[in-house]
C-alpha atoms as a PDB file:
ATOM      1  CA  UNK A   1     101.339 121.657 127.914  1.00  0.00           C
ATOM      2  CA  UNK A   2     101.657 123.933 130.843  1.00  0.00           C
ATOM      3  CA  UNK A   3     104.436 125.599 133.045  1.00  0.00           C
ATOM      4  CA  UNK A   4     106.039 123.031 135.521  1.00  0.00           C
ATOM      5  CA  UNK A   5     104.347 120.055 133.890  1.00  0.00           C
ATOM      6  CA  UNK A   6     106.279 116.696 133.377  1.00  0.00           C
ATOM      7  CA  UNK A   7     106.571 114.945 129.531  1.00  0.00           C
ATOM      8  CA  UNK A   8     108.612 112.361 127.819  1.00  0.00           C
ATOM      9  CA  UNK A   9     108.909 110.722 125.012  1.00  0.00           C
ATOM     10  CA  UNK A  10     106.618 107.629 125.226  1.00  0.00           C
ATOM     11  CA  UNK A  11     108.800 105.946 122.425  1.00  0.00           C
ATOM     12  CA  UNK A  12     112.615 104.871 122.468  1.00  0.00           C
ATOM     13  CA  UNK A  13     115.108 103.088 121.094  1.00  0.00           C
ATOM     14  CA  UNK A  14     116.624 101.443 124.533  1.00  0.00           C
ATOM     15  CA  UNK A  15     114.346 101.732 127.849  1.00  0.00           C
ATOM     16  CA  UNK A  16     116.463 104.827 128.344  1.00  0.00           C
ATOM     17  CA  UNK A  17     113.011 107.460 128.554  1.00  0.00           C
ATOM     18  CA  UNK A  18     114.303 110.951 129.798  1.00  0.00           C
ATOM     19  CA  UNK A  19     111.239 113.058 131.812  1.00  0.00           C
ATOM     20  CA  UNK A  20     111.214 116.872 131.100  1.00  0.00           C
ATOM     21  CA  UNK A  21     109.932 119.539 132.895  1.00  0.00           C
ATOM     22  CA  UNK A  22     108.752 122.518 131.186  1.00  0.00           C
ATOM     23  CA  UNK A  23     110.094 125.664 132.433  1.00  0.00           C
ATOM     24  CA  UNK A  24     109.768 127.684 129.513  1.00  0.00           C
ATOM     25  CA  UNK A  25     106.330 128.631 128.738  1.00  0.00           C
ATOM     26  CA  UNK A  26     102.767 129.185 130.505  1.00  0.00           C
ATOM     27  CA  UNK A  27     101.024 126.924 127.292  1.00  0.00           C
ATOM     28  CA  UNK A  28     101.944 125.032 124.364  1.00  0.00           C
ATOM     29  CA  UNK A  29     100.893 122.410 121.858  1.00  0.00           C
ATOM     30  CA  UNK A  30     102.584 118.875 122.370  1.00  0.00           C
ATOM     31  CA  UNK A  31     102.512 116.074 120.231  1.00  0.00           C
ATOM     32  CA  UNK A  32     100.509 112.793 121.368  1.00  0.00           C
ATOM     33  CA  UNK A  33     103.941 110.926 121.337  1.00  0.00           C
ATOM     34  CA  UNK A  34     104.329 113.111 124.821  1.00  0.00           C
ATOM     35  CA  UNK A  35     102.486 112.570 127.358  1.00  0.00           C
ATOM     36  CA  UNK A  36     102.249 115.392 129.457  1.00  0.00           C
ATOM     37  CA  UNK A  37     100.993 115.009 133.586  1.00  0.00           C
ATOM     38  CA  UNK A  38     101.713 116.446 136.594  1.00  0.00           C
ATOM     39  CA  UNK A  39     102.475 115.541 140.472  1.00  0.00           C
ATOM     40  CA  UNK A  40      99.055 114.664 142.087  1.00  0.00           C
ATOM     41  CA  UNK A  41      99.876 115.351 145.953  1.00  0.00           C
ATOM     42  CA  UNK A  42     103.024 115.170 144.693  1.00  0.00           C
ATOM     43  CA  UNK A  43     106.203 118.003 143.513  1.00  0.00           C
ATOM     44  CA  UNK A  44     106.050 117.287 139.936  1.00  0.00           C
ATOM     45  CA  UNK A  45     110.136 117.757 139.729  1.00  0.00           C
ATOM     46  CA  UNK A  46     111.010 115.423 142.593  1.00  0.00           C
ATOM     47  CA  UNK A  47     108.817 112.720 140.716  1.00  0.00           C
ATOM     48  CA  UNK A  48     111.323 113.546 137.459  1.00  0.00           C
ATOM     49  CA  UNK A  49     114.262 113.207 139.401  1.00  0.00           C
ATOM     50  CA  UNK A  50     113.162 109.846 140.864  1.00  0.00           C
ATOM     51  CA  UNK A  51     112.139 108.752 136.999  1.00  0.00           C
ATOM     52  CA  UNK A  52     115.148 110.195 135.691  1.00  0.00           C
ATOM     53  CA  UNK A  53     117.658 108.825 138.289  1.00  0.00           C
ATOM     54  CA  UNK A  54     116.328 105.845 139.968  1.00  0.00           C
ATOM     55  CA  UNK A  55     118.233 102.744 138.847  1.00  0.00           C
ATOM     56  CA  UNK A  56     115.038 100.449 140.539  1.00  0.00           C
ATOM     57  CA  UNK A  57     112.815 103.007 138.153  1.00  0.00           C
ATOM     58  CA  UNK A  58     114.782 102.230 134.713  1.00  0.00           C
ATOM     59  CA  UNK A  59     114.823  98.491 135.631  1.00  0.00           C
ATOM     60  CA  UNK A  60     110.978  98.909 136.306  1.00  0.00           C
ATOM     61  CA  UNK A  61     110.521  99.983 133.491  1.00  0.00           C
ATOM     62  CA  UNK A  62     112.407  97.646 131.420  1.00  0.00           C
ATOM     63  CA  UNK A  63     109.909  95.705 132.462  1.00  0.00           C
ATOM     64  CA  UNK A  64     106.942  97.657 131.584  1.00  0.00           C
ATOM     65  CA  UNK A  65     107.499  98.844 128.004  1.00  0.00           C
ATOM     66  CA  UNK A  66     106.397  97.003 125.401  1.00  0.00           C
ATOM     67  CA  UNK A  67     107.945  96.262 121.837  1.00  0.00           C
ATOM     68  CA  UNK A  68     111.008  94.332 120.221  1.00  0.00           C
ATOM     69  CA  UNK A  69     112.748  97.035 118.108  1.00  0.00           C
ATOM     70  CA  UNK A  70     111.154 100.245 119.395  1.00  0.00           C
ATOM     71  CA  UNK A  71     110.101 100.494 122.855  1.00  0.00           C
ATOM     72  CA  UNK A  72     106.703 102.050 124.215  1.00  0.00           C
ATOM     73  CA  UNK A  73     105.795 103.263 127.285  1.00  0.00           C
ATOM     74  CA  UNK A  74     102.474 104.225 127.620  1.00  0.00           C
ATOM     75  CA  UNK A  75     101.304 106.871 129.822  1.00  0.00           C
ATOM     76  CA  UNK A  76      98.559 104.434 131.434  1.00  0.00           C
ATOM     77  CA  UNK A  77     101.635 101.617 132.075  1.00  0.00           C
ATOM     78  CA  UNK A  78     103.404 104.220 133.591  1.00  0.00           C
ATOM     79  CA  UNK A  79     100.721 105.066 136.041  1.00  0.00           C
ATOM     80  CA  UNK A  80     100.412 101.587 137.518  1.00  0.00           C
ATOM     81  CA  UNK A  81     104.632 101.941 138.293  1.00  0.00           C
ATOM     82  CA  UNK A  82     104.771 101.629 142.164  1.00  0.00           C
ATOM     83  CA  UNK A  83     107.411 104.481 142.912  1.00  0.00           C
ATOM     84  CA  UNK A  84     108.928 105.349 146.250  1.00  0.00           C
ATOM     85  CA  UNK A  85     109.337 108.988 146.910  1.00  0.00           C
ATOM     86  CA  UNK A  86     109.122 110.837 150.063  1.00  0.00           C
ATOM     87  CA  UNK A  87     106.474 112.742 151.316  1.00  0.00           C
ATOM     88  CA  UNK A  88     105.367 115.904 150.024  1.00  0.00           C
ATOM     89  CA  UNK A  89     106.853 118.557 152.211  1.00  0.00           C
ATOM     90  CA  UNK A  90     110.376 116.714 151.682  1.00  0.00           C
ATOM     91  CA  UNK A  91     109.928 116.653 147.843  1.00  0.00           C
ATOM     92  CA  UNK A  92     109.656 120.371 148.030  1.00  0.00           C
ATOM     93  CA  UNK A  93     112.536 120.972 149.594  1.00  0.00           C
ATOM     94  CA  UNK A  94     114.613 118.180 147.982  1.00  0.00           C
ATOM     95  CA  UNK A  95     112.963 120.209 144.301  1.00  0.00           C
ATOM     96  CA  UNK A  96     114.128 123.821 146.048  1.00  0.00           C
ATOM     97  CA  UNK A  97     117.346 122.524 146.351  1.00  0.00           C
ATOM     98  CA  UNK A  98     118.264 120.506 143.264  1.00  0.00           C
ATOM     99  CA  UNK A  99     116.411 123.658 141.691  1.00  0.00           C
ATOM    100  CA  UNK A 100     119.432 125.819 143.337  1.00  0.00           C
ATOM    101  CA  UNK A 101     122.234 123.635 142.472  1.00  0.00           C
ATOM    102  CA  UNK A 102     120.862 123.780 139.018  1.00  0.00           C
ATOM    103  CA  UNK A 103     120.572 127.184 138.632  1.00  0.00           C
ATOM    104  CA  UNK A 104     124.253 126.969 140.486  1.00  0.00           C
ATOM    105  CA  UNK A 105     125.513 124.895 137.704  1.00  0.00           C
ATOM    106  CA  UNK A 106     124.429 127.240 134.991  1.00  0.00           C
ATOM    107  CA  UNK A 107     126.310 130.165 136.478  1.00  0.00           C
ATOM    108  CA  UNK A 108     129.126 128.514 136.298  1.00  0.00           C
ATOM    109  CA  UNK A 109     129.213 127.046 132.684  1.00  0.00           C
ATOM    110  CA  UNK A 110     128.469 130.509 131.352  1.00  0.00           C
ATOM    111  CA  UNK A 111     131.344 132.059 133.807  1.00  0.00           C
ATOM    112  CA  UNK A 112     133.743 129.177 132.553  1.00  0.00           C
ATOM    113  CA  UNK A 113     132.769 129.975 128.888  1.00  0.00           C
ATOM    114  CA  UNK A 114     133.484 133.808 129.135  1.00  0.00           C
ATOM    115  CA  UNK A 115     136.890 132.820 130.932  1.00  0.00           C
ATOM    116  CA  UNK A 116     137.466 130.753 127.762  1.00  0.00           C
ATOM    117  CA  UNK A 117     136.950 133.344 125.566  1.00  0.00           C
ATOM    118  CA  UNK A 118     139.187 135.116 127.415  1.00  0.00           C
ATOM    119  CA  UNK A 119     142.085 133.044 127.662  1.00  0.00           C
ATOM    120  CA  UNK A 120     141.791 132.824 123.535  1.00  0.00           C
ATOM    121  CA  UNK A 121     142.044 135.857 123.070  1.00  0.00           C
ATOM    122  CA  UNK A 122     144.574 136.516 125.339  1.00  0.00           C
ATOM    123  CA  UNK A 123     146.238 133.697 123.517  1.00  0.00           C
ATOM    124  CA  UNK A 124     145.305 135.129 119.897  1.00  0.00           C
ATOM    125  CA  UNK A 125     147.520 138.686 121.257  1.00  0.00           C
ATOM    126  CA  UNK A 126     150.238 136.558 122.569  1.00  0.00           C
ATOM    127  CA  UNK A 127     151.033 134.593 119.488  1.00  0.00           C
ATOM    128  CA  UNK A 128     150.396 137.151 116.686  1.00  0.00           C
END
């Protein structure tokens, strides 16, 4: 698997499949459960969010997987899903942005978790 690539896990309990992108490392070994592609003329992360959030996606493919107790959606079924997503320059910038709001979000949980500690220990001196 590469940097920037999308996976998921092509098996699930529900039809509730959750796209990744990894950001972690340049290469890695993946198991075949995981099919890993990328964006052809297309921004890779923008196609995630639209799998991840689109409610016409998950109800597309509800339709697509196959099996009674443990669902499977194949890499090659997922290829013939029709998606609408806009054209490339506006997936970039939609991707730049979500990528800032991310990175946004981040700052903030750690910033709310060292204000936490804080207060407890405040707390902890307060009430010996």
């Amino acid at each position: 698997m590469l940097r920037n690539y999308c996976t998921y896990r092509n098996r699930s309990d529900g039809i509730d499949f959750t796209f990744n992108i990894n950001k972690c490392c340049d290469k890695g070994i993946i198991s075949k459960f995981y099919p890993v592609f990328c964006g052809k003329d297309n921004d890779t992360f923008s196609i995630s969010l639209v799998l991840n959030n689109s409610n016409e996606v998950v109800r597309e493919i509800g339709y697509t997987c196959i099996g009674t107790g443990q669902k499977v959606l194949s890499f090659s079924d997922l290829l013939k899903m029709y998606l609408r997503v806009p054209n490339y320059e506006e997936q970039k910038k939609i991707a730049v942005y979500f990528d800032i709001l991310d990175h946004l979000i981040t700052l903030h949980q750690r910033q709310l978790e060292k204000l936490k500690s804080i207060k407890k220990s405040m707390l902890e001196k307060m009430f010996v």
